[in-house]
PDB file of N, CA and C in Angstrom:
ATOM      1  N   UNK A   1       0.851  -1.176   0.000  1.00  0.00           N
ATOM      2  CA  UNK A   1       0.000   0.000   0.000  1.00  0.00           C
ATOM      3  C   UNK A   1       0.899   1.243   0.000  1.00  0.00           C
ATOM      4  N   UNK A   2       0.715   2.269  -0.728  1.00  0.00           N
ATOM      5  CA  UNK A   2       1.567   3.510  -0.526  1.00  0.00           C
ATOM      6  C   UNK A   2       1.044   4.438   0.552  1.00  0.00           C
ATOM      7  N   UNK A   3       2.213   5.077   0.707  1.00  0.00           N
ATOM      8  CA  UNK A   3       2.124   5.999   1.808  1.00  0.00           C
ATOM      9  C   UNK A   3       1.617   6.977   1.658  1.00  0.00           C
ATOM     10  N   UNK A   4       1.366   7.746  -0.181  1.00  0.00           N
ATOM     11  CA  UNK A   4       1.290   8.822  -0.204  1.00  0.00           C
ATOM     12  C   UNK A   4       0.016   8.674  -1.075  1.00  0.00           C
ATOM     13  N   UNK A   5      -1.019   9.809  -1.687  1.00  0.00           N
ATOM     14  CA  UNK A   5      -2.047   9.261  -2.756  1.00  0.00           C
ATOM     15  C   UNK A   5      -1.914  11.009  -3.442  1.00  0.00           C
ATOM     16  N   UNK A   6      -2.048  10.910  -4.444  1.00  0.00           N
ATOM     17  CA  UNK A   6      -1.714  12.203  -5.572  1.00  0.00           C
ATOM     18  C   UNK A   6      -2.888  13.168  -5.535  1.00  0.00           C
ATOM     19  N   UNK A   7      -3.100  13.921  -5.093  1.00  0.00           N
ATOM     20  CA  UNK A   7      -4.699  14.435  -5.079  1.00  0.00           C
ATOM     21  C   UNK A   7      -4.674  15.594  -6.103  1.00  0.00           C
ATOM     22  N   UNK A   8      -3.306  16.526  -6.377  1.00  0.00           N
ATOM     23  CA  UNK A   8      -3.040  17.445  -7.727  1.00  0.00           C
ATOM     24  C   UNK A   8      -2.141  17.204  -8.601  1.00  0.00           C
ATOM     25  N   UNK A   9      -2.239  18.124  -9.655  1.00  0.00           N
ATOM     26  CA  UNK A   9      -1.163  18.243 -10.399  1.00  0.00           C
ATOM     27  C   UNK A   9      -0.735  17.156 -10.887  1.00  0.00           C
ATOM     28  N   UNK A  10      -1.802  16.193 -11.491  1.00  0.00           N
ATOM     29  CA  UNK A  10      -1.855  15.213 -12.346  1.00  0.00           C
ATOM     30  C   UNK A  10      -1.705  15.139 -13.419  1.00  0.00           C
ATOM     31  N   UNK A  11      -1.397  16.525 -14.285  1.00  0.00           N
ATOM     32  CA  UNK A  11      -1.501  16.813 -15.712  1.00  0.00           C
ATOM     33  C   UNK A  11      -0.207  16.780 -16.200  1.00  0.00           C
ATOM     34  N   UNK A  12       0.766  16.664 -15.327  1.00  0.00           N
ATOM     35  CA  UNK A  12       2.380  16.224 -15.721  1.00  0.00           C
ATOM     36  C   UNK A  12       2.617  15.235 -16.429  1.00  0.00           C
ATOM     37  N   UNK A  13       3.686  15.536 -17.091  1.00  0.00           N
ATOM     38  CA  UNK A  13       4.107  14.422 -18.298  1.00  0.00           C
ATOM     39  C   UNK A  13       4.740  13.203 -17.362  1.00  0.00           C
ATOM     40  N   UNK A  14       4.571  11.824 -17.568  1.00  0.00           N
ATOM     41  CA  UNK A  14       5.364  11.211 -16.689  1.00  0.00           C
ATOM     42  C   UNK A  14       6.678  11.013 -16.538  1.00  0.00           C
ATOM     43  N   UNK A  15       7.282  10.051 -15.609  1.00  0.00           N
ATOM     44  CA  UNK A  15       8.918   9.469 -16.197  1.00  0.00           C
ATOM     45  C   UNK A  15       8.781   8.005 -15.569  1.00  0.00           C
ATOM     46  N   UNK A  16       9.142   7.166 -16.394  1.00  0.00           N
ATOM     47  CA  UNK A  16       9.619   6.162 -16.033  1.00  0.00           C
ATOM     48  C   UNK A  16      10.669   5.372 -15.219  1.00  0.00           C
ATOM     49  N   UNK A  17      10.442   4.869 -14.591  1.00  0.00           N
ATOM     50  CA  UNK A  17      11.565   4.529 -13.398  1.00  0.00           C
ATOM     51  C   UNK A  17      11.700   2.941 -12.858  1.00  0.00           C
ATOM     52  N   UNK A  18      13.112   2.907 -12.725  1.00  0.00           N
ATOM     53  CA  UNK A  18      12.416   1.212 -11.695  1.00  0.00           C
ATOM     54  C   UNK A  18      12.946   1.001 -10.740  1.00  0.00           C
ATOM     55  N   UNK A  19      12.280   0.442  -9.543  1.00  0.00           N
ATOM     56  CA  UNK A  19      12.718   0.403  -8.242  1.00  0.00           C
ATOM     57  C   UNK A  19      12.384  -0.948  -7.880  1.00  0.00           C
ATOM     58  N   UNK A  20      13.633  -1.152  -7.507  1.00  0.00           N
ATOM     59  CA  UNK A  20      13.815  -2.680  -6.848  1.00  0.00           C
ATOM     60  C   UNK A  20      14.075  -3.535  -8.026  1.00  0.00           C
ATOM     61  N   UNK A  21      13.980  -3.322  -8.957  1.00  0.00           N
ATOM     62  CA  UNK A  21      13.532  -4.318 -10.345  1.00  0.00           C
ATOM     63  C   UNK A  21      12.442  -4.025 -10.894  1.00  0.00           C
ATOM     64  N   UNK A  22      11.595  -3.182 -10.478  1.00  0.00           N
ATOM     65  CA  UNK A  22      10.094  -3.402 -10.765  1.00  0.00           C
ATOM     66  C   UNK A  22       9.735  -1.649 -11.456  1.00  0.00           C
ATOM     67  N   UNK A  23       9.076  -1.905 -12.685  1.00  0.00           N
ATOM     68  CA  UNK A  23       8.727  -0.711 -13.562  1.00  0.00           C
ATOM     69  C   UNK A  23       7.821  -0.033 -12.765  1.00  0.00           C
ATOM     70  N   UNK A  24       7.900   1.445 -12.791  1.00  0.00           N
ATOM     71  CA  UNK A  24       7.384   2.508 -11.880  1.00  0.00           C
ATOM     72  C   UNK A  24       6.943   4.004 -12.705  1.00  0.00           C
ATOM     73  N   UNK A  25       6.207   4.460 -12.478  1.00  0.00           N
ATOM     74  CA  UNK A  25       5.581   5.725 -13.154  1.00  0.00           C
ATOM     75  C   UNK A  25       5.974   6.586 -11.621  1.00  0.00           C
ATOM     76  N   UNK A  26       6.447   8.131 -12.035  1.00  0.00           N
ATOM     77  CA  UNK A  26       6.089   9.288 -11.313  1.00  0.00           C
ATOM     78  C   UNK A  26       5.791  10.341 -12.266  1.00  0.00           C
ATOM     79  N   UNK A  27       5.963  11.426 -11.952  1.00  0.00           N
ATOM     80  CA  UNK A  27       5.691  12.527 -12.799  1.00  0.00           C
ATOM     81  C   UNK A  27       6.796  13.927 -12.850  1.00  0.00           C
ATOM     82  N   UNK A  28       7.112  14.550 -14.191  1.00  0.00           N
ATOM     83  CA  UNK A  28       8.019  15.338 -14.471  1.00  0.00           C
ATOM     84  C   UNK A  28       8.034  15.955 -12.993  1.00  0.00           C
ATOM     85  N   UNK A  29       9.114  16.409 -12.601  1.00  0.00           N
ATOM     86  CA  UNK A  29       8.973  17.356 -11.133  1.00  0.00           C
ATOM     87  C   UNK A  29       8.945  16.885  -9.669  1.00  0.00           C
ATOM     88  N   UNK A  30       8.918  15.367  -9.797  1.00  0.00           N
ATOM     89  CA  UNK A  30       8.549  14.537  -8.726  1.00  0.00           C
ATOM     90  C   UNK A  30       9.821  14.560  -8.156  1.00  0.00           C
ATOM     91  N   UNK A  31      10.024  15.002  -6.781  1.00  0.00           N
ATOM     92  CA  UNK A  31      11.063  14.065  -6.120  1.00  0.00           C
ATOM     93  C   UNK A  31      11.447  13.089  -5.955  1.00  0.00           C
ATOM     94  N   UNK A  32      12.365  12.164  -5.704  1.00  0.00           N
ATOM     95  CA  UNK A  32      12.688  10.444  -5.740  1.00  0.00           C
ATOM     96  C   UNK A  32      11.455   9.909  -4.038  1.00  0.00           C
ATOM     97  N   UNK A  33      11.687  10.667  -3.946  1.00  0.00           N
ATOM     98  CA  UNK A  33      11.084  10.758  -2.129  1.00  0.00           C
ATOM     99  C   UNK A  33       9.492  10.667  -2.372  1.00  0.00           C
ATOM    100  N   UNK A  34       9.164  11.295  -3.544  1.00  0.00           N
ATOM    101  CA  UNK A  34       7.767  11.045  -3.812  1.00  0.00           C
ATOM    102  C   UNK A  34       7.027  10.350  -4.275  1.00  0.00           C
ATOM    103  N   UNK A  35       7.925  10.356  -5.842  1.00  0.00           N
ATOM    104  CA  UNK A  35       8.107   9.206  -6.472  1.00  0.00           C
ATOM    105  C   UNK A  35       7.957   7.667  -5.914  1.00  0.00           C
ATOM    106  N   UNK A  36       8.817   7.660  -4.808  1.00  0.00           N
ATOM    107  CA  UNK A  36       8.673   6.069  -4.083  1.00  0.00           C
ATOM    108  C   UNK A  36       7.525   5.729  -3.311  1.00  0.00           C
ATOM    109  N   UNK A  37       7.161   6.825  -2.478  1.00  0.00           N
ATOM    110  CA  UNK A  37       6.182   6.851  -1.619  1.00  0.00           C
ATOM    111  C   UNK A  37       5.083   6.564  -2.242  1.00  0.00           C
ATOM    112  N   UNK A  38       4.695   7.074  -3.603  1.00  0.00           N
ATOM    113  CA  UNK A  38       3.499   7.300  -4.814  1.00  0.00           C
ATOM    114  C   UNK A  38       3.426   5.510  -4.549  1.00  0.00           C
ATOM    115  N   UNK A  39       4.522   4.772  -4.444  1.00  0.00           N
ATOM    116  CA  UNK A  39       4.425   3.045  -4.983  1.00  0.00           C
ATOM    117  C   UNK A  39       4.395   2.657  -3.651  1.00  0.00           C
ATOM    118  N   UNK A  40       4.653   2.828  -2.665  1.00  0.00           N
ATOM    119  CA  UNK A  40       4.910   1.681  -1.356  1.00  0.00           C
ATOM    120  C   UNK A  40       4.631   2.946  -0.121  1.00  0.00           C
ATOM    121  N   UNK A  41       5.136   1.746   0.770  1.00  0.00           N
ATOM    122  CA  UNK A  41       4.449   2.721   1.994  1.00  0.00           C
ATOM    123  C   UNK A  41       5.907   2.701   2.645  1.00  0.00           C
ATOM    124  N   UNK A  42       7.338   2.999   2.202  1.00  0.00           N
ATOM    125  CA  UNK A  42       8.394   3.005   3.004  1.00  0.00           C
ATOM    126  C   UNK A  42       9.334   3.470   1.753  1.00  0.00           C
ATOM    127  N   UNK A  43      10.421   4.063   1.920  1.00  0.00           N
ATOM    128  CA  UNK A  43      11.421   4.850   0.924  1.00  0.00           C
ATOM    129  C   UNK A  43      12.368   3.291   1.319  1.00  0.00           C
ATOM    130  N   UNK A  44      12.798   3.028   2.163  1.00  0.00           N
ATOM    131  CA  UNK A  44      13.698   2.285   2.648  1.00  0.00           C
ATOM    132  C   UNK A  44      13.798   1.397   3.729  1.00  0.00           C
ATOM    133  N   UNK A  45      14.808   0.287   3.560  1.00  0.00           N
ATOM    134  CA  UNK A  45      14.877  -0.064   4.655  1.00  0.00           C
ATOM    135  C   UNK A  45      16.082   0.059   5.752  1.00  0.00           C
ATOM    136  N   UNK A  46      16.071   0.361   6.540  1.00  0.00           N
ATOM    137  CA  UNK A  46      17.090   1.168   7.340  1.00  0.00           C
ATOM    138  C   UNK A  46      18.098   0.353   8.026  1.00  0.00           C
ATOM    139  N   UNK A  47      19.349   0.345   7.189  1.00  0.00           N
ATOM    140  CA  UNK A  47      20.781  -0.268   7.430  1.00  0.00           C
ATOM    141  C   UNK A  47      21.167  -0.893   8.883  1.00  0.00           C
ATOM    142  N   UNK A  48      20.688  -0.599   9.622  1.00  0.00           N
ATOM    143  CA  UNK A  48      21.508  -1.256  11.161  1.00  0.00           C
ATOM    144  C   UNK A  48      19.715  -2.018  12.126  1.00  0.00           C
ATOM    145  N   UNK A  49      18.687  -1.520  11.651  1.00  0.00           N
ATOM    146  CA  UNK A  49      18.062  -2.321  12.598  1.00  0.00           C
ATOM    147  C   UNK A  49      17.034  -3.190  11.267  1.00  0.00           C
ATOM    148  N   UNK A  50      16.572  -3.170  10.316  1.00  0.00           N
ATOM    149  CA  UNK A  50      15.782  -3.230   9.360  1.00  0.00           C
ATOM    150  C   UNK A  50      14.656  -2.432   9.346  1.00  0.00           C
ATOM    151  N   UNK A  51      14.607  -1.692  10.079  1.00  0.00           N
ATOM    152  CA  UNK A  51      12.838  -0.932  10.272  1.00  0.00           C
ATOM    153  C   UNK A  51      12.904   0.279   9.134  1.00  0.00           C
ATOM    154  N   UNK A  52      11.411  -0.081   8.445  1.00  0.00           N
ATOM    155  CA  UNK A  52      11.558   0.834   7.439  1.00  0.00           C
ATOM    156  C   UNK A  52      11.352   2.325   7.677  1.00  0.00           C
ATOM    157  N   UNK A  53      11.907   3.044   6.852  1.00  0.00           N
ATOM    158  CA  UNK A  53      12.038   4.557   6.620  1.00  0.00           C
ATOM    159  C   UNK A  53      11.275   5.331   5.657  1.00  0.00           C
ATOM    160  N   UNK A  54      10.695   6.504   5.935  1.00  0.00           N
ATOM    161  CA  UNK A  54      10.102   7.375   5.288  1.00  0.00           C
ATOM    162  C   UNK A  54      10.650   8.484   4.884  1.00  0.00           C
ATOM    163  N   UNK A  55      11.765   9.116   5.331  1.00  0.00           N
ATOM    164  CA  UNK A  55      12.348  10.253   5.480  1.00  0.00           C
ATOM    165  C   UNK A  55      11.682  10.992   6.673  1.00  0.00           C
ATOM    166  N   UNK A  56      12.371  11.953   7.215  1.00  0.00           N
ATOM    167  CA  UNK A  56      12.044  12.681   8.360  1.00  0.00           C
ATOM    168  C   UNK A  56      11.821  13.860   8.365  1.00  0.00           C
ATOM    169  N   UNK A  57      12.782  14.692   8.378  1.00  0.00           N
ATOM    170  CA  UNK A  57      12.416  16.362   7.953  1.00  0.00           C
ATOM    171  C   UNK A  57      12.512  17.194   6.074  1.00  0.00           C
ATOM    172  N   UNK A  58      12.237  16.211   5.316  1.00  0.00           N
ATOM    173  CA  UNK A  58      11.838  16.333   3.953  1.00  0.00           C
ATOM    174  C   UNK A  58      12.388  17.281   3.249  1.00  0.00           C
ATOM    175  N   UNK A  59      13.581  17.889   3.646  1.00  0.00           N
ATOM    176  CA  UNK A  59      13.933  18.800   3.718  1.00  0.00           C
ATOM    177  C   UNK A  59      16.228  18.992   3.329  1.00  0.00           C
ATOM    178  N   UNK A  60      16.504  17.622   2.897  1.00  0.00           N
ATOM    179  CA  UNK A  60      17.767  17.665   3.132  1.00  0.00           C
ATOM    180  C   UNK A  60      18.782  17.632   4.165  1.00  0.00           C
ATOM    181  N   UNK A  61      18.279  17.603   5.476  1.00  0.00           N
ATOM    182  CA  UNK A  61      19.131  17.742   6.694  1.00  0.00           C
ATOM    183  C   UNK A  61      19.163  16.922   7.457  1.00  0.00           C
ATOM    184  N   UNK A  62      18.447  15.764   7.259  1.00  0.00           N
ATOM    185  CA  UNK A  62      18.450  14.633   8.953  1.00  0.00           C
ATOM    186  C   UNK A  62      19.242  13.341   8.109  1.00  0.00           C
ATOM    187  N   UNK A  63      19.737  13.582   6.682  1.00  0.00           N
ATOM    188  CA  UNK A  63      20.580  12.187   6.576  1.00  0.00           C
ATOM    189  C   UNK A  63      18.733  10.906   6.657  1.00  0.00           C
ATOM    190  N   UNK A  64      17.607  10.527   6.944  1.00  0.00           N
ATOM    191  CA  UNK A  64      16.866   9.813   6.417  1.00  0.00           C
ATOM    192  C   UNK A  64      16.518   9.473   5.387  1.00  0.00           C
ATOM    193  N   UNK A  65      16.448  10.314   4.763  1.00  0.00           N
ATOM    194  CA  UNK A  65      16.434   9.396   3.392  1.00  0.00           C
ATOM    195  C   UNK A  65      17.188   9.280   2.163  1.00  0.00           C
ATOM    196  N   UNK A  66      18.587   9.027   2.261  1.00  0.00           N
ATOM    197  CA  UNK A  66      19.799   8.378   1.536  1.00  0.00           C
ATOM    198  C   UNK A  66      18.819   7.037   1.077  1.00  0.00           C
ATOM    199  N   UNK A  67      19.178   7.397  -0.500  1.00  0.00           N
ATOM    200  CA  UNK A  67      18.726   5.954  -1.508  1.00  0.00           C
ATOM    201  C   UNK A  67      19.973   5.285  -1.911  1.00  0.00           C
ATOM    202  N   UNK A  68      19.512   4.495  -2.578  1.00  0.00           N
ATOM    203  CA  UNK A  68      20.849   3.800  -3.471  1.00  0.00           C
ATOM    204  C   UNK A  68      20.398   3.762  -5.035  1.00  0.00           C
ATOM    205  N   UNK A  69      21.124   4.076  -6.005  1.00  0.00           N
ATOM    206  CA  UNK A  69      20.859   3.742  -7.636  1.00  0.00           C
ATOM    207  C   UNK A  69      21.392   1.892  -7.709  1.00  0.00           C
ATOM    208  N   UNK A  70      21.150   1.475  -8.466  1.00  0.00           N
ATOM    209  CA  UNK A  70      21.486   0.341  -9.020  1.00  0.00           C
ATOM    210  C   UNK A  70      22.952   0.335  -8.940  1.00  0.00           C
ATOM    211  N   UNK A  71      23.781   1.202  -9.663  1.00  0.00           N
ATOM    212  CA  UNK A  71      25.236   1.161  -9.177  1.00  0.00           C
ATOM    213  C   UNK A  71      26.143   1.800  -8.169  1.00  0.00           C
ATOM    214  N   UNK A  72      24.999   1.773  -7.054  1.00  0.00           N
ATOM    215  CA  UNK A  72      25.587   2.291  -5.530  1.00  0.00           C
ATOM    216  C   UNK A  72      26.071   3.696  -5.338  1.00  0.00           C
ATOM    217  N   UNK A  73      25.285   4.634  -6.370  1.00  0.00           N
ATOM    218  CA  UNK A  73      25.185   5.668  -6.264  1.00  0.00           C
ATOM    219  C   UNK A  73      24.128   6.187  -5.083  1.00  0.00           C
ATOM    220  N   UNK A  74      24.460   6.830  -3.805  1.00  0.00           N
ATOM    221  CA  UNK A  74      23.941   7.264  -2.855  1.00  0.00           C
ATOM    222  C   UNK A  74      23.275   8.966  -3.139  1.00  0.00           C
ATOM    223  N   UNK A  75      21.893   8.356  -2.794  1.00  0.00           N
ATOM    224  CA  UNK A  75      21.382  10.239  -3.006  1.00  0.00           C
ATOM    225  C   UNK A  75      20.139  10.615  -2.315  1.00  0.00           C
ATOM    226  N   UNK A  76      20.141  11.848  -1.887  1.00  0.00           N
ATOM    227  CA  UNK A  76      18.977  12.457  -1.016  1.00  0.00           C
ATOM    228  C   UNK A  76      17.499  12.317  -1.760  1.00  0.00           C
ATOM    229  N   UNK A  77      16.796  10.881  -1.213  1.00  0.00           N
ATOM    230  CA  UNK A  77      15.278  11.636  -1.769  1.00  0.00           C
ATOM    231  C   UNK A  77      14.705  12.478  -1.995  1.00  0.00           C
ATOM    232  N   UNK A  78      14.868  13.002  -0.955  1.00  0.00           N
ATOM    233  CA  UNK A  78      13.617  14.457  -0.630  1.00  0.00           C
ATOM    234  C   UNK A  78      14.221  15.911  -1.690  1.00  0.00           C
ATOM    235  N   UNK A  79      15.747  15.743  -1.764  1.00  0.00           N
ATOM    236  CA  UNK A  79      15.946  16.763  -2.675  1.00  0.00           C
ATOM    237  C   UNK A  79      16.377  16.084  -4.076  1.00  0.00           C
ATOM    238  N   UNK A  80      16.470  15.021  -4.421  1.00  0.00           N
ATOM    239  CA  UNK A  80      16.702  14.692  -5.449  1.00  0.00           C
ATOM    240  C   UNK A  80      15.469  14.119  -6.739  1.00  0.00           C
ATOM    241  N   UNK A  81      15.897  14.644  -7.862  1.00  0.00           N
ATOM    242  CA  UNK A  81      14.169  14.686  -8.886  1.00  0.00           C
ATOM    243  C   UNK A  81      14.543  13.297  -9.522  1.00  0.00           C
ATOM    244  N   UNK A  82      13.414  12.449  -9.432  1.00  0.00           N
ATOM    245  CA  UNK A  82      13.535  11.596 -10.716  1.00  0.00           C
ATOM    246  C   UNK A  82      13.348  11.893 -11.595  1.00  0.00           C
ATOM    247  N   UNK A  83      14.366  10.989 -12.372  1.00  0.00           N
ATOM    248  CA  UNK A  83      14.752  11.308 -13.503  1.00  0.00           C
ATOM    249  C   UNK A  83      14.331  10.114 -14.886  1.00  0.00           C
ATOM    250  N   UNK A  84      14.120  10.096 -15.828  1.00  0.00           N
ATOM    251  CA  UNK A  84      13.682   8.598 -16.981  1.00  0.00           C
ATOM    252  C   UNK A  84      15.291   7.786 -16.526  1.00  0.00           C
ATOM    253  N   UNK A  85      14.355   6.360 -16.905  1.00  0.00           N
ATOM    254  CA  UNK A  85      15.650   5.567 -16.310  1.00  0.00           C
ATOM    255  C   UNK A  85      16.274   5.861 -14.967  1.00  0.00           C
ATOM    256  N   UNK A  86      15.769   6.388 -14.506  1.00  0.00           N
ATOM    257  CA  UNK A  86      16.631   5.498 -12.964  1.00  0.00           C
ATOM    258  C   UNK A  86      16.336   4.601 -12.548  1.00  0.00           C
ATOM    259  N   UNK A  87      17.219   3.840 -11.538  1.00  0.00           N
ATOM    260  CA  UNK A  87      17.120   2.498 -11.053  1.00  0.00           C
ATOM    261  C   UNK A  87      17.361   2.544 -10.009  1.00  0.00           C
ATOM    262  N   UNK A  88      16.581   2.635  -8.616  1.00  0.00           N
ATOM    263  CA  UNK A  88      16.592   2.471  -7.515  1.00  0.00           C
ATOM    264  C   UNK A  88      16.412   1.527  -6.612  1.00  0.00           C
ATOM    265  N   UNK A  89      17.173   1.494  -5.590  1.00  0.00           N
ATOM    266  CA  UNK A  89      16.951   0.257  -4.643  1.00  0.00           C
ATOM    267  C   UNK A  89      16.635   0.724  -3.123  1.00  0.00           C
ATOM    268  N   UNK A  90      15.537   0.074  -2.699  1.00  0.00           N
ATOM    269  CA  UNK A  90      15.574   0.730  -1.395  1.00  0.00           C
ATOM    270  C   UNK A  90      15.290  -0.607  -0.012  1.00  0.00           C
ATOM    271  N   UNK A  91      16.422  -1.584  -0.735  1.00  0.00           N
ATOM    272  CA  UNK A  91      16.647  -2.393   0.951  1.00  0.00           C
ATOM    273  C   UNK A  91      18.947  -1.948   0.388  1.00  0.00           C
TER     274      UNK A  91
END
């Protein structure tokens, strides 16, 4: 179930994306942070205990929500835009 549900600004062109392995729609302008949330109900799963993550202050500053790309490229959800073709992993 996702965490988040789109209620505007539906008239955006999309981008294609895949996370985990699995083909994903967000929309031009979307954050990665939103983007994920739009599909599941957790950005991540969190490195030292497993409990999943949402991000925290949405904002760039608390270090919560660090993703991973497919080739272990590390990057801020909340400030970072998806982009066509990315490949994200979030265990």
């Amino acid at each position: 179930m996702a965490l988040l549900q789109r209620v505007a600004e539906t008239h955006r062109q999309t981008v294609d994306f895949i996370l985990d392995g699995q083909p994903c729609q967000a929309l031009v302008g979307d954050t990665v942070l939103t983007a994920v949330l739009i599909q599941r109900d957790r950005l991540r799963i969190e490195e030292f205990n497993g409990a999943p993550r949402a991000g925290f202050c949405l904002m760039g500053a608390c270090q919560d929500c660090w993703m991973l790309t497919e080739d272990g490229t590390r990057l801020r959800a909340c400030t970072s835009f998806v982009v066509a073709g990315m490949r994200l992993v979030s265990v």
